[in-house]
Protein backbone atom coordinates (compact mmCIF):
# COMPACT_ATOMS: atom_id res chain seq x y z
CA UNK A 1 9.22 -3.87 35.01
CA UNK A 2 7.54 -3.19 32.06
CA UNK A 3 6.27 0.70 30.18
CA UNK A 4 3.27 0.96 32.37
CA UNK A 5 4.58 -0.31 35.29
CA UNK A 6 7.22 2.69 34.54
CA UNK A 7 4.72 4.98 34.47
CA UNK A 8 3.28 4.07 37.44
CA UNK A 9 6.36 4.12 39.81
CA UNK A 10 7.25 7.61 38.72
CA UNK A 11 5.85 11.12 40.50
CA UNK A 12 4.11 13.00 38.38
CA UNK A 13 4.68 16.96 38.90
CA UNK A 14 1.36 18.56 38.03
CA UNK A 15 -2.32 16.66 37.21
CA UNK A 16 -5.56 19.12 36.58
CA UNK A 17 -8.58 17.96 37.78
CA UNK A 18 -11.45 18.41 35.72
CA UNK A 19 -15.63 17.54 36.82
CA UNK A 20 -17.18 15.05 35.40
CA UNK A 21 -19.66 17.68 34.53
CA UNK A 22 -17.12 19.76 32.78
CA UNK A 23 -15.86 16.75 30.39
CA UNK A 24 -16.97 16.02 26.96
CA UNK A 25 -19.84 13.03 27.03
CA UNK A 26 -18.31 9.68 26.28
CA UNK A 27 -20.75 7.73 24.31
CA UNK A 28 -20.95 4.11 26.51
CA UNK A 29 -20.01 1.09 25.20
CA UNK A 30 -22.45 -0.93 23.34
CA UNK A 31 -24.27 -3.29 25.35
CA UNK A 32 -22.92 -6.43 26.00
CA UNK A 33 -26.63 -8.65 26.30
CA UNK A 34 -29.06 -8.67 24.23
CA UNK A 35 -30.35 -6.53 21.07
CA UNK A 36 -30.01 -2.68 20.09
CA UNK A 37 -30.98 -0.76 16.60
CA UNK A 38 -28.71 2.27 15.68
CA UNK A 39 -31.05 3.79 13.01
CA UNK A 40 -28.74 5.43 10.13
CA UNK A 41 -29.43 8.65 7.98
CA UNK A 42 -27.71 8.12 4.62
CA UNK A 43 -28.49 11.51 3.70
CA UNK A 44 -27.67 13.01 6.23
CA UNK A 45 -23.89 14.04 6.73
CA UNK A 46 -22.97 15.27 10.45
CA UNK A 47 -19.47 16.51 9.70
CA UNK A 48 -16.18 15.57 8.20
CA UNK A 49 -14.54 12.51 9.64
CA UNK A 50 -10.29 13.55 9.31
CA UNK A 51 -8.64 9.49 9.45
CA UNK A 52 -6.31 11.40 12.74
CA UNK A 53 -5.27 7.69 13.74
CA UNK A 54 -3.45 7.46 10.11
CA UNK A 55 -1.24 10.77 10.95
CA UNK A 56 1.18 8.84 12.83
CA UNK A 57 2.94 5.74 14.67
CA UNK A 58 4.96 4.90 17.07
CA UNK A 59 8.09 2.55 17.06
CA UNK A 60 10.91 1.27 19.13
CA UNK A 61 14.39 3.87 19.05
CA UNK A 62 15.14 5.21 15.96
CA UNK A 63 18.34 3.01 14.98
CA UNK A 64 16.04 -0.40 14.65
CA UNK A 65 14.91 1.26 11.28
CA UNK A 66 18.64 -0.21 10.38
CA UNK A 67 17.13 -3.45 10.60
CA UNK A 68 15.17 -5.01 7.52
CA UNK A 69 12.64 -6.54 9.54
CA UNK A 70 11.27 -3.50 10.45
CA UNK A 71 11.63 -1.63 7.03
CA UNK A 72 9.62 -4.25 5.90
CA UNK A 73 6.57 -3.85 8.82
CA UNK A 74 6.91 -0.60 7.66
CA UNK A 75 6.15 -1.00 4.15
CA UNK A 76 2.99 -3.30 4.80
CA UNK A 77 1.49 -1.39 7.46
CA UNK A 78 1.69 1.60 5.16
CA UNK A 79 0.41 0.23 2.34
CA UNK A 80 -2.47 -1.42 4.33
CA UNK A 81 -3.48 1.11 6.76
CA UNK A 82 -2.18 4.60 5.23
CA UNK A 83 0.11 5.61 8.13
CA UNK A 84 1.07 8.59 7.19
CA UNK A 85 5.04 9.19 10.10
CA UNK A 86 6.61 7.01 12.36
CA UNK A 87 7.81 8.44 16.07
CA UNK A 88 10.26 6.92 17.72
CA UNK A 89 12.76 7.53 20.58
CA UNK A 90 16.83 8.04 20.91
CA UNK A 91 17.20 9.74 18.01
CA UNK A 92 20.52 10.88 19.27
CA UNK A 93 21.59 7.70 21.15
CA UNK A 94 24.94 7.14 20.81
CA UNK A 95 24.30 3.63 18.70
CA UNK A 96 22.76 6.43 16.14
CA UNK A 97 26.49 8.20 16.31
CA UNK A 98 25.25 11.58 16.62
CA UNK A 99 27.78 13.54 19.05
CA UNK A 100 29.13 10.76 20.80
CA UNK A 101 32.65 12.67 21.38
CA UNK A 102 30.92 16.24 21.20
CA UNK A 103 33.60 16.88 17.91
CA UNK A 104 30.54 17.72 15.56
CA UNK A 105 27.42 16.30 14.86
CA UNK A 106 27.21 13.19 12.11
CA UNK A 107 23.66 12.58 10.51
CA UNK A 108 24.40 9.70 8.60
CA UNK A 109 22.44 7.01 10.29
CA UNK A 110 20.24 9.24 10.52
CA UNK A 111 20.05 9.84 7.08
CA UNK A 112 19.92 6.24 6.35
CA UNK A 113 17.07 5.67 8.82
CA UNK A 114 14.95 8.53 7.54
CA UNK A 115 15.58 8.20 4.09
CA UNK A 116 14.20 4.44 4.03
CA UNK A 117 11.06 5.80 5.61
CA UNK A 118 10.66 8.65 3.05
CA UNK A 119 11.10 6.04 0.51
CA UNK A 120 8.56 4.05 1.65
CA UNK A 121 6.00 6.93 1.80
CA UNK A 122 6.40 7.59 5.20
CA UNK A 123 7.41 10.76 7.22
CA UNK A 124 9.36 11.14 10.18
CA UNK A 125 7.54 12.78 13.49
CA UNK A 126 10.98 13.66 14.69
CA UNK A 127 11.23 12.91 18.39
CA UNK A 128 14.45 14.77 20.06
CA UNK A 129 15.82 11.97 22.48
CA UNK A 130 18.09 11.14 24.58
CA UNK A 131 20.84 12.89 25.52
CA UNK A 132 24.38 12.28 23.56
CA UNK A 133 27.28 11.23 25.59
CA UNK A 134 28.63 14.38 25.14
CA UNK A 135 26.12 16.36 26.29
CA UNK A 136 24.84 14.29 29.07
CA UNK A 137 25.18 15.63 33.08
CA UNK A 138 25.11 12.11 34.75
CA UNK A 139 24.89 8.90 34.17
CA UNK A 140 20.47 8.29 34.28
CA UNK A 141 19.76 5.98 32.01
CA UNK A 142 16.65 4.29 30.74
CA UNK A 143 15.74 0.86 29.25
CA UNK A 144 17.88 -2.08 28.07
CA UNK A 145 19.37 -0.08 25.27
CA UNK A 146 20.33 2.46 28.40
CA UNK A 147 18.83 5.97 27.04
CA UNK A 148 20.47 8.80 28.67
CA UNK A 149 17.45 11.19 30.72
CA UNK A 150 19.66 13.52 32.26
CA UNK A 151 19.95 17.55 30.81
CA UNK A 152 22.25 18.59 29.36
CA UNK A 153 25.39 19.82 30.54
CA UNK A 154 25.51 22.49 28.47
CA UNK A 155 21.98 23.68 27.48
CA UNK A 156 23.32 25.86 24.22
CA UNK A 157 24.95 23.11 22.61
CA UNK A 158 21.96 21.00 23.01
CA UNK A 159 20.63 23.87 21.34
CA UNK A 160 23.59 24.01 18.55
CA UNK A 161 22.67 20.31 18.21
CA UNK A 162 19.14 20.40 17.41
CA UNK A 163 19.58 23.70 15.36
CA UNK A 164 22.46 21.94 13.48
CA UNK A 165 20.08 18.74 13.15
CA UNK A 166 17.60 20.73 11.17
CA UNK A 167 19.71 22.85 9.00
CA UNK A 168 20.80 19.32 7.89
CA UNK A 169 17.28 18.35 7.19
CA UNK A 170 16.32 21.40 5.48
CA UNK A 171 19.00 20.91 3.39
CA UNK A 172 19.16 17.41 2.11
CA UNK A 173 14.96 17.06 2.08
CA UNK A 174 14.41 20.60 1.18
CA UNK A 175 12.15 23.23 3.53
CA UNK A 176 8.96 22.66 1.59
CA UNK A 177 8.96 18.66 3.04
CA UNK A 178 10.38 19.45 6.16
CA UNK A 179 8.32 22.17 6.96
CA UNK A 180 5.50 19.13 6.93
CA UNK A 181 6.69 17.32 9.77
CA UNK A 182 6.39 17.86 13.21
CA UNK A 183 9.69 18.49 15.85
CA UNK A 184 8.18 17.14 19.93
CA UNK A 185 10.83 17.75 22.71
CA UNK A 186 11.12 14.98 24.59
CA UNK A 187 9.53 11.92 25.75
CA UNK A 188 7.68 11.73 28.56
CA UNK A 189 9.19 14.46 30.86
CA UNK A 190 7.23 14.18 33.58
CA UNK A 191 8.52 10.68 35.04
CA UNK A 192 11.20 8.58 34.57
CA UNK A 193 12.57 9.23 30.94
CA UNK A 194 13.95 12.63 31.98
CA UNK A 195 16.19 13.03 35.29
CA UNK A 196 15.71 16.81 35.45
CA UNK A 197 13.19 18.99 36.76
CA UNK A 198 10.29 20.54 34.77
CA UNK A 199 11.90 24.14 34.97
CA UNK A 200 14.90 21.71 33.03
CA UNK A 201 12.30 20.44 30.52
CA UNK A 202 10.93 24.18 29.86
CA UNK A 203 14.59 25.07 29.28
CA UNK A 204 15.22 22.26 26.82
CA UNK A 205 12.64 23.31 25.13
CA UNK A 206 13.67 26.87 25.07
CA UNK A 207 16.91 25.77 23.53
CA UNK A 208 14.85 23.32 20.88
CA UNK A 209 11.90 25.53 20.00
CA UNK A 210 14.31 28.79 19.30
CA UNK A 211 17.41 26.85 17.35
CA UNK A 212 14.36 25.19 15.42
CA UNK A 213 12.66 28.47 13.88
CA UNK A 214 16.36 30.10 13.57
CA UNK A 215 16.49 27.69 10.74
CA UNK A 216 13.09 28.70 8.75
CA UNK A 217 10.08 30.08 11.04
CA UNK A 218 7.74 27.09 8.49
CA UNK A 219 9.22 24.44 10.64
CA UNK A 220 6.69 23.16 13.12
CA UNK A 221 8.12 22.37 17.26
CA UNK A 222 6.10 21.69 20.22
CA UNK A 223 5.29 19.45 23.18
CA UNK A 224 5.51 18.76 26.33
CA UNK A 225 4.89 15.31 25.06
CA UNK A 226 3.92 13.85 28.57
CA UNK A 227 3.05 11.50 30.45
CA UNK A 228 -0.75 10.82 31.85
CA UNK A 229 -1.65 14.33 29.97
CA UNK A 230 0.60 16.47 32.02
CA UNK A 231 2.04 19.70 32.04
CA UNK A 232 0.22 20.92 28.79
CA UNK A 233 -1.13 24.07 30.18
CA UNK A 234 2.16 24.69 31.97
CA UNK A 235 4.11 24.17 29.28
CA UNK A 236 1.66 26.66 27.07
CA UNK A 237 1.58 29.29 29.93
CA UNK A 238 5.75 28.92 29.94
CA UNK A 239 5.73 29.60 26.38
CA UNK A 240 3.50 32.77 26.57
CA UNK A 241 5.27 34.43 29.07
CA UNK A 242 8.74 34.15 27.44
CA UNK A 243 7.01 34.20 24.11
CA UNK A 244 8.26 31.06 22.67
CA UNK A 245 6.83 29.48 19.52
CA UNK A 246 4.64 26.23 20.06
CA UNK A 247 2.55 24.41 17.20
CA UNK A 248 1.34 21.76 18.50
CA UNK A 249 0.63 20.43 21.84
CA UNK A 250 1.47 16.62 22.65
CA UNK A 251 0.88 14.13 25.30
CA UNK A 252 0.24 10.57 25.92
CA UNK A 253 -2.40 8.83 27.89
CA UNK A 254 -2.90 4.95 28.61
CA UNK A 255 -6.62 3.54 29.48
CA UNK A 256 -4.56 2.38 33.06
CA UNK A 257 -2.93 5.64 34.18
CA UNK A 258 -3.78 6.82 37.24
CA UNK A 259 -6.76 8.74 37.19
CA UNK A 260 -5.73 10.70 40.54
CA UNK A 261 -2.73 11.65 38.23
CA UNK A 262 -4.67 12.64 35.25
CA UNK A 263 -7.83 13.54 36.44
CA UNK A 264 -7.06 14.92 40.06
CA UNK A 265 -8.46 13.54 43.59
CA UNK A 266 -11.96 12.31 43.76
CA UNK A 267 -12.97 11.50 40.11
CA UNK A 268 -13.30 8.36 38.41
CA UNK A 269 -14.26 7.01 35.43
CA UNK A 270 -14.59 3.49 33.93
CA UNK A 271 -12.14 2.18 31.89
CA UNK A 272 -13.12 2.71 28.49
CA UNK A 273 -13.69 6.67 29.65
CA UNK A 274 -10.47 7.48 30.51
CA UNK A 275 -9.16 8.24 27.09
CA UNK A 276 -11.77 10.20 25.77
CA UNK A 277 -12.09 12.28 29.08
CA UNK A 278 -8.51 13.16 29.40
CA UNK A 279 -8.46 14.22 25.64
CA UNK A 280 -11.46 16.56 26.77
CA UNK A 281 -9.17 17.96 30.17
CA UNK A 282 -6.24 18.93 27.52
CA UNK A 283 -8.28 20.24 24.61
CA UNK A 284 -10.07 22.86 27.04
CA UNK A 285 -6.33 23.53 28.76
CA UNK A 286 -5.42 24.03 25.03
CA UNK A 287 -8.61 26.58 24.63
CA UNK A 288 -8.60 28.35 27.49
CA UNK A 289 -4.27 29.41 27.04
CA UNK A 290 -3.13 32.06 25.13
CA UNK A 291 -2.69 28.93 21.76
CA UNK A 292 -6.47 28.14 21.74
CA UNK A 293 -6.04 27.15 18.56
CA UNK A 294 -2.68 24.98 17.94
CA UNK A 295 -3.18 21.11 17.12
CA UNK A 296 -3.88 18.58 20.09
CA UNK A 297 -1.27 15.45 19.03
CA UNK A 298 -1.71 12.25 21.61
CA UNK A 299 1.18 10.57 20.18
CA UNK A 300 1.31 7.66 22.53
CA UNK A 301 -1.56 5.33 23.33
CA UNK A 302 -2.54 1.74 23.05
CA UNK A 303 -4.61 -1.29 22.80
CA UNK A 304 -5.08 -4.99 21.27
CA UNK A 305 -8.52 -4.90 22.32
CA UNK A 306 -9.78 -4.68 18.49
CA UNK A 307 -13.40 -3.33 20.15
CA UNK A 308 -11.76 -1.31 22.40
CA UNK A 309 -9.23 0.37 19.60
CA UNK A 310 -13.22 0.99 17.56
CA UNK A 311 -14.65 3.02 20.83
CA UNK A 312 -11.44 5.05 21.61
CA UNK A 313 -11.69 6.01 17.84
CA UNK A 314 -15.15 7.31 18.19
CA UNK A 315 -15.11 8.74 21.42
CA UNK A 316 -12.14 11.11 20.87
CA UNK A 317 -13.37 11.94 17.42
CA UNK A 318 -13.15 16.32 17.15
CA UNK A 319 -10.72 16.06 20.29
CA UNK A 320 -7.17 15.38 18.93
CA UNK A 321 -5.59 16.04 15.64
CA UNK A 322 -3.24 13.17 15.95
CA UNK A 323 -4.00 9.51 17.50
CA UNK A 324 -0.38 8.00 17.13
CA UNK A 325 -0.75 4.17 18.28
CA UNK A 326 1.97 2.68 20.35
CA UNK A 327 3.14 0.96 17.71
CA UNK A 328 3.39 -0.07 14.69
CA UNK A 329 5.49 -3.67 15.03
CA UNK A 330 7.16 -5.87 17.24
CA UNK A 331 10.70 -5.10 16.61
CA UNK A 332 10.61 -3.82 20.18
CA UNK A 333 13.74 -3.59 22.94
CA UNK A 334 12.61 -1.72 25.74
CA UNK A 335 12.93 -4.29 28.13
CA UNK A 336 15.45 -6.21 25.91
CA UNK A 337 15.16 -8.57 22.89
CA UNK A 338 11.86 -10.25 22.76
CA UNK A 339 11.78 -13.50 24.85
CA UNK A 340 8.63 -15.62 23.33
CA UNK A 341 7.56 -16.09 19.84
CA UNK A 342 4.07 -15.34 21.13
CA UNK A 343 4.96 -12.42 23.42
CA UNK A 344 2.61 -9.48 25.11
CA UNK A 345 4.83 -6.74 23.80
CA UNK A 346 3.40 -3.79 21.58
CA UNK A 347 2.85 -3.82 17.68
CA UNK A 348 -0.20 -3.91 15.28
CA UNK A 349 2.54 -6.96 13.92
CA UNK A 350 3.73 -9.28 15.95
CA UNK A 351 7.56 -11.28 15.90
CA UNK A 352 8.31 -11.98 12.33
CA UNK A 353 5.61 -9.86 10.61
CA UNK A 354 2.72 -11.43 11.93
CA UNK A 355 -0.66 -9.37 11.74
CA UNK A 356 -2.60 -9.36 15.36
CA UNK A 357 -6.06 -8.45 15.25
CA UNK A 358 -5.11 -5.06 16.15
CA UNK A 359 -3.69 -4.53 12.81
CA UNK A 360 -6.36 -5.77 10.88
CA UNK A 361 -9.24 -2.75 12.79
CA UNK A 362 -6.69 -0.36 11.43
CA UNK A 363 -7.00 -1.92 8.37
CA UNK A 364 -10.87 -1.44 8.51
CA UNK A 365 -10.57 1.99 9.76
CA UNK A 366 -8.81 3.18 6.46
CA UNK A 367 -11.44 2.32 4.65
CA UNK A 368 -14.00 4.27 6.29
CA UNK A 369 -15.09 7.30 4.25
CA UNK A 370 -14.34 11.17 4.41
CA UNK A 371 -17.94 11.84 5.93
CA UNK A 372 -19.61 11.01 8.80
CA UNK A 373 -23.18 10.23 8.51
CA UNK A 374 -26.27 10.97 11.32
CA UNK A 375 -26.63 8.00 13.25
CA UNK A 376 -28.22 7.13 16.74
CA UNK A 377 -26.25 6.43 19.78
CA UNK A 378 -24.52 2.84 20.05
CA UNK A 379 -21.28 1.42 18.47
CA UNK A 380 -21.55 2.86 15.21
CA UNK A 381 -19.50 4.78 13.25
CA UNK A 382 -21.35 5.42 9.70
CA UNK A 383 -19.77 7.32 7.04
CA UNK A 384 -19.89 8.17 3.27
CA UNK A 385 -17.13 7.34 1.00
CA UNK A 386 -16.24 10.31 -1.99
CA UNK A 387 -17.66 8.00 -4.21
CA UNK A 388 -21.06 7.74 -2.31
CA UNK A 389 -20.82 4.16 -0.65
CA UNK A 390 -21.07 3.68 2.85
CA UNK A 391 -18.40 2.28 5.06
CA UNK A 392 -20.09 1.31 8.48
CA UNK A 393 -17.81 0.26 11.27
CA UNK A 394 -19.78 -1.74 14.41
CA UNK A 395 -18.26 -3.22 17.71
CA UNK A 396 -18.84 -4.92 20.66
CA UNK A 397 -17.18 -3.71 23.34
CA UNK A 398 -17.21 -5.86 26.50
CA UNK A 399 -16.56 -3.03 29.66
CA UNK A 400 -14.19 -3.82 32.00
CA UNK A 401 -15.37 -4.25 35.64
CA UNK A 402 -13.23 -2.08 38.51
CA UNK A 403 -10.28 -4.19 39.20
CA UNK A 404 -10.85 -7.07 37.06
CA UNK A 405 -7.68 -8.99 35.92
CA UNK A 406 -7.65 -10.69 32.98
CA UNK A 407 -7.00 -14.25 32.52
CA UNK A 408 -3.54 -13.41 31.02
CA UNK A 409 -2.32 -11.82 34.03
CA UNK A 410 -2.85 -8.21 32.54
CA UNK A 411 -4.75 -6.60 34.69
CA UNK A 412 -6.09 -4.42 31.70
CA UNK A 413 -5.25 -5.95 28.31
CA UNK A 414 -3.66 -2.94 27.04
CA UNK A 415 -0.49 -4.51 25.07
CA UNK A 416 -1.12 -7.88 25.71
CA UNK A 417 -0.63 -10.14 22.52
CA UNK A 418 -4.26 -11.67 23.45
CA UNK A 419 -7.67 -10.03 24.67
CA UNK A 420 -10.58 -11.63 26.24
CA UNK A 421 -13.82 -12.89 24.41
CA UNK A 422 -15.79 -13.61 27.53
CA UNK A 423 -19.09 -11.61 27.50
CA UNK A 424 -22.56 -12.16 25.39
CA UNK A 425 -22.31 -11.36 21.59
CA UNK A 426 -24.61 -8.18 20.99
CA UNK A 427 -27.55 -8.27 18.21
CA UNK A 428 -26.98 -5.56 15.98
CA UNK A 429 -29.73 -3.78 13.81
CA UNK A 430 -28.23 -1.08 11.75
CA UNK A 431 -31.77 1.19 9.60
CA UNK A 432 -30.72 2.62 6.91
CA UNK A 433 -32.94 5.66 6.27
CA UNK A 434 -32.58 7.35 2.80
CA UNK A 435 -30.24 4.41 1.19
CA UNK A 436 -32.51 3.85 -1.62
CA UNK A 437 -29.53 2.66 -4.05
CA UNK A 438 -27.76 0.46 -1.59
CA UNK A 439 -29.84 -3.36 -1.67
CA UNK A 440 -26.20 -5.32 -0.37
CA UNK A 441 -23.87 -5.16 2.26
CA UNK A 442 -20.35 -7.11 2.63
CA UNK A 443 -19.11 -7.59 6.01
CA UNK A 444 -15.70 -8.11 6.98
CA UNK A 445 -15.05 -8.98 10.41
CA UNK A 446 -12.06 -9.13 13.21
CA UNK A 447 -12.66 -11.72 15.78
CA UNK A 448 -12.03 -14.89 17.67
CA UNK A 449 -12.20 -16.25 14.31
CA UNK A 450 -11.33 -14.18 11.87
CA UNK A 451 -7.51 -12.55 11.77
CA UNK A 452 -6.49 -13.99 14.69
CA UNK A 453 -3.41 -16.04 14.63
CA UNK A 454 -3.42 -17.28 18.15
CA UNK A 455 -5.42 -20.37 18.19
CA UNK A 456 -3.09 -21.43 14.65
CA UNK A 457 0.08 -20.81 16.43
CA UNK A 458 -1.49 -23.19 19.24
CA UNK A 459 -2.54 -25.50 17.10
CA UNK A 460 1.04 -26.13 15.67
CA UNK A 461 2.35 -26.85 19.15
CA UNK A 462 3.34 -23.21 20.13
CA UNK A 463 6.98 -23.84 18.69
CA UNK A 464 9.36 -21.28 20.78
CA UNK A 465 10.99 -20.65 17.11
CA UNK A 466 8.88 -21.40 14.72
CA UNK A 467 10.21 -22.25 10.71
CA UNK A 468 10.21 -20.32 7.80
CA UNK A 469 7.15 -22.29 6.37
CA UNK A 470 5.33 -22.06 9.82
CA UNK A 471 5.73 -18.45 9.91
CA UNK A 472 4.43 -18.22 6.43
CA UNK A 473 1.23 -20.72 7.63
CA UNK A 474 0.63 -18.49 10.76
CA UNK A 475 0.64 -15.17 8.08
CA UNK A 476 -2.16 -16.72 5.93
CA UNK A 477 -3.92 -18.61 9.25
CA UNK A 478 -4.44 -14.57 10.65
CA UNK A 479 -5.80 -13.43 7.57
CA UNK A 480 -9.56 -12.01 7.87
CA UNK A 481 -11.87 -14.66 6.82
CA UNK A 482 -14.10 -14.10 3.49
CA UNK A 483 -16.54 -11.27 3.33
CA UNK A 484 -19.90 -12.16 4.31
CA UNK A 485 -22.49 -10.82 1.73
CA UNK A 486 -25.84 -9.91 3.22
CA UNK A 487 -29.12 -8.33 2.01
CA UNK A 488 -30.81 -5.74 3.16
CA UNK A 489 -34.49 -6.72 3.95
CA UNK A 490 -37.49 -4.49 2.79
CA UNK A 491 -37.34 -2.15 5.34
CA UNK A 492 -33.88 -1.17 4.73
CA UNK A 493 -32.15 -2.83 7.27
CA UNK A 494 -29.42 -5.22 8.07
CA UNK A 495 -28.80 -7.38 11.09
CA UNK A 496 -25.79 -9.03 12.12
CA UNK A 497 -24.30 -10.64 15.91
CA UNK A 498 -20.83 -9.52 16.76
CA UNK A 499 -18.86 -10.98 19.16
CA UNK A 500 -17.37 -10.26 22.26
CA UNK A 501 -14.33 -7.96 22.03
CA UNK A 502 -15.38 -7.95 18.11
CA UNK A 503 -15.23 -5.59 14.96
CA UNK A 504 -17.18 -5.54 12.13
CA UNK A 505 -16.61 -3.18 8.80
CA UNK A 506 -20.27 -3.22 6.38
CA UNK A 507 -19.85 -1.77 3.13
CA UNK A 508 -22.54 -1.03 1.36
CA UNK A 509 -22.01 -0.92 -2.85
């Protein structure tokens, strides 16, 4: 069984329907036949564009950042995409030794773990998960590396045990860099990571929230950090009435969750929609609680769709504060150590450090600018840099038909290793009104072609463990092929085919 299938088996306890009338418009997906102009107004800025898909991502449990394979990941996706945290689960697993006897608490791999990220640039979005063996009320368990999902025993030492987790912080890191990160409660309460009930969940987070601000009132807590975007207005009506602290409201959502979960009885929306739409069900849950205006984080969702990762960017752009991508690298164990080379689990990297073609459209999203430009409908995302070039970010986006399977056996490509290219390449025209000063445009693309190690790695056999030196071929096989530099014609425009399932950045200099 894998994550989603996870998700699917478990009961969700509350879903809030929302109309389709009532839902933020979701700009379509370009189309897939034929030609389209997207006319461009380079003087013309429509609002500030906040990079919220660099504030965080996610990981496998918190003790693989031991391991120097993923220290490394770490340090190239940083330096590559600007992550700015890492969240990951089982933060107090007993293989982290936090309170596996219940004695006293012992930070030190903890310590270790968080001070190579820190190093490295990176902060620590500091998921509390599972439950120690000392704490735990039965024997629920999770995954291969058995996470513990049942409350606690005791709920005021889990309390003592967070509260004593960031007093330690504080201390060694100091309150002014602590006081920067962000404390969720939880994973995923709503199904199968917790064994409890929700009124269990709202007491954990009692115990969290309030031994959390005990230690400075700067620190930042909040979830519910669902499941299928569940819960949040309970969760914010629970904290009102027992006037709790929350900061920040989290939850995850998947393109393939059930939309009678998410979205209630009797609506539907295509694939690409689901996303965007749920993001607009939580944001007016957010406004219309007694918070209206604490932080939306969606720390959990995923693609290796590089088109599809483009559209979800747009489309939820002024919705979230935080788009944390499920994650980062493949030095993954849910389901146990990988079992293939060339295997469908999550990561912008795959085995060994290898970039997938997901990695590389986070790549060209950092380098989009500050600003977003006026621009007609299509898939376009224009922007101004601080220094006054444009960064222009295109895609074609092939929409999934109800039902369809893909040909590798994932019904919806969401963490498959591979993504289709079947479809018609669209015909792009991008006008450029106002860009007097810009005459050239380089174009860097992700593609069937271009950063996409999968036809090299065929090519050399598919070896089930590949050699140092074919590892090191595969690396510079996915790299993006060589800028394409185009001029614009008289009229100020630039045209350009993308392909199926494709992403192209234009920078204009």
């Amino acid at each position: 069984m894998d994550r989603r299938a996870f998700v699917k088996s478990a009961t969700l306890a509350g879903a809030y329907a929302l109309t389709p009338d009532a839902a933020r418009p979701v700009e379509q997906a370009g189309s897939p036949n034929g030609s389209q102009t997207v006319r461009i107004n380079a003087n013309a800025e429509s609002g500030k564009l906040p990079h919220v898909w660099e504030e965080c991502i996610g990981s496998d449990r918190a003790v693989v950042g031991l391991r120097q394979q993923w220290l490394s990941d770490l340090e190239f996706v940083k330096k590559t995409t600007g992550m700015k945290s890492v969240r990951f689960h089982g933060l107090f697993n007993d293989e982290m030794g936090v309170w596996p006897s219940g004695s006293k608490p012992n930070f030190l791999y903890v310590d270790m773990v968080y001070d190579a990220m820190l190093e490295r640039g990176v902060k620590p979005l500091v998921e509390l998960s599972f439950m120690p063996g000392a704490l735990v009320s039965g024997k629920n368990t999770i995954l291969w590396y058995h996470g513990n999902t049942t409350p606690p025993q005791n709920p005021s030492q889990w309390g003592e045990l967070v509260g004593q987790l960031a007093k330690h912080l504080v201390d060694r890191y100091g309150v002014q860099e602590v006081s920067t990160w962000n404390f969720e409660v939880w994973n995923e309460p709503n199904i199968v990571f917790w064994s409890g009930t929700k009124a269990d969940y709202f007491e954990l987070y009692r115990q969290s929230a309030t031994a959390i601000k005990k230690v400075d009132q700067r620190l930042r807590v909040g979830g519910p950090s669902t499941a299928q975007a569940a819960w949040v207005s309970d969760l914010l009506a629970f904290c009102a009435s027992e006037k709790l602290p929350i900061d920040f409201a989290s939850t995850h959502v998947y393109p393939d969750d059930p939309q009678a979960k998410v979205f209630g009885e009797g609506v539907h929306y295509a694939f690409e929609e689901v996303i965007p739409r749920a993001l607009a069900q939580v944001k007016k849950q957010i406004k219309d609680s007694k918070f209206p205006d604490i932080p939306l984080y969606i720390t959990e969702w995923s693609s290796q769709n590089p088109a599809f990762i483009a559209h979800t960017i747009k489309s939820t752009l002024g919705l979230a504060d935080m788009m944390s991508f499920w994650t980062f690298d493949n030095v993954y164990e849910e389901l146990g150590v990988q079992k293939n080379f060339l295997n469908s689990g999550f990561g912008l990297l795959g085995m060994r450090g290898v970039p997938r073609p997901s990695y590389y459209v986070f790549t060209l999203l950092h380098k989009l600018g500050e600003v977003q430009l006026e621009s007609g409908e299509g898939p376009v995302l224009a922007t101004k840099r601080k220094d006054g070039s444009l960064a222009i970010l295109v895609w074609n986006l092939i929409p999934r038909p109800p039902g369809q399977r893909s040909s590798t056996g994932d019904p919806l490509i969401q963490n498959s290793a591979q993504y289709e290219h079947k479809g018609e390449p669209l015909n792009l025209t991008l006008a450029l009104d106002g860009a007097h000063h810009h005459g050239r445009a380089r174009i860097t693309r992700v593609d069937e072609t271009s950063g996409n190690f999968h036809r090299a790695y065929e090519e050399m056999g598919s070896p089930a463990y590949p050699t140092m030196e074919q590892i090191a071929e595969l690396k510079q096989k996915s790299e993006l092929a060589t800028a394409e530099i185009v001029l614009l014609n008289a009229q100020k425009e630039i045209s350009l085919t993308v392909p199926p399932n494709g992403v192209a950045l234009l920078e204009l200099v």
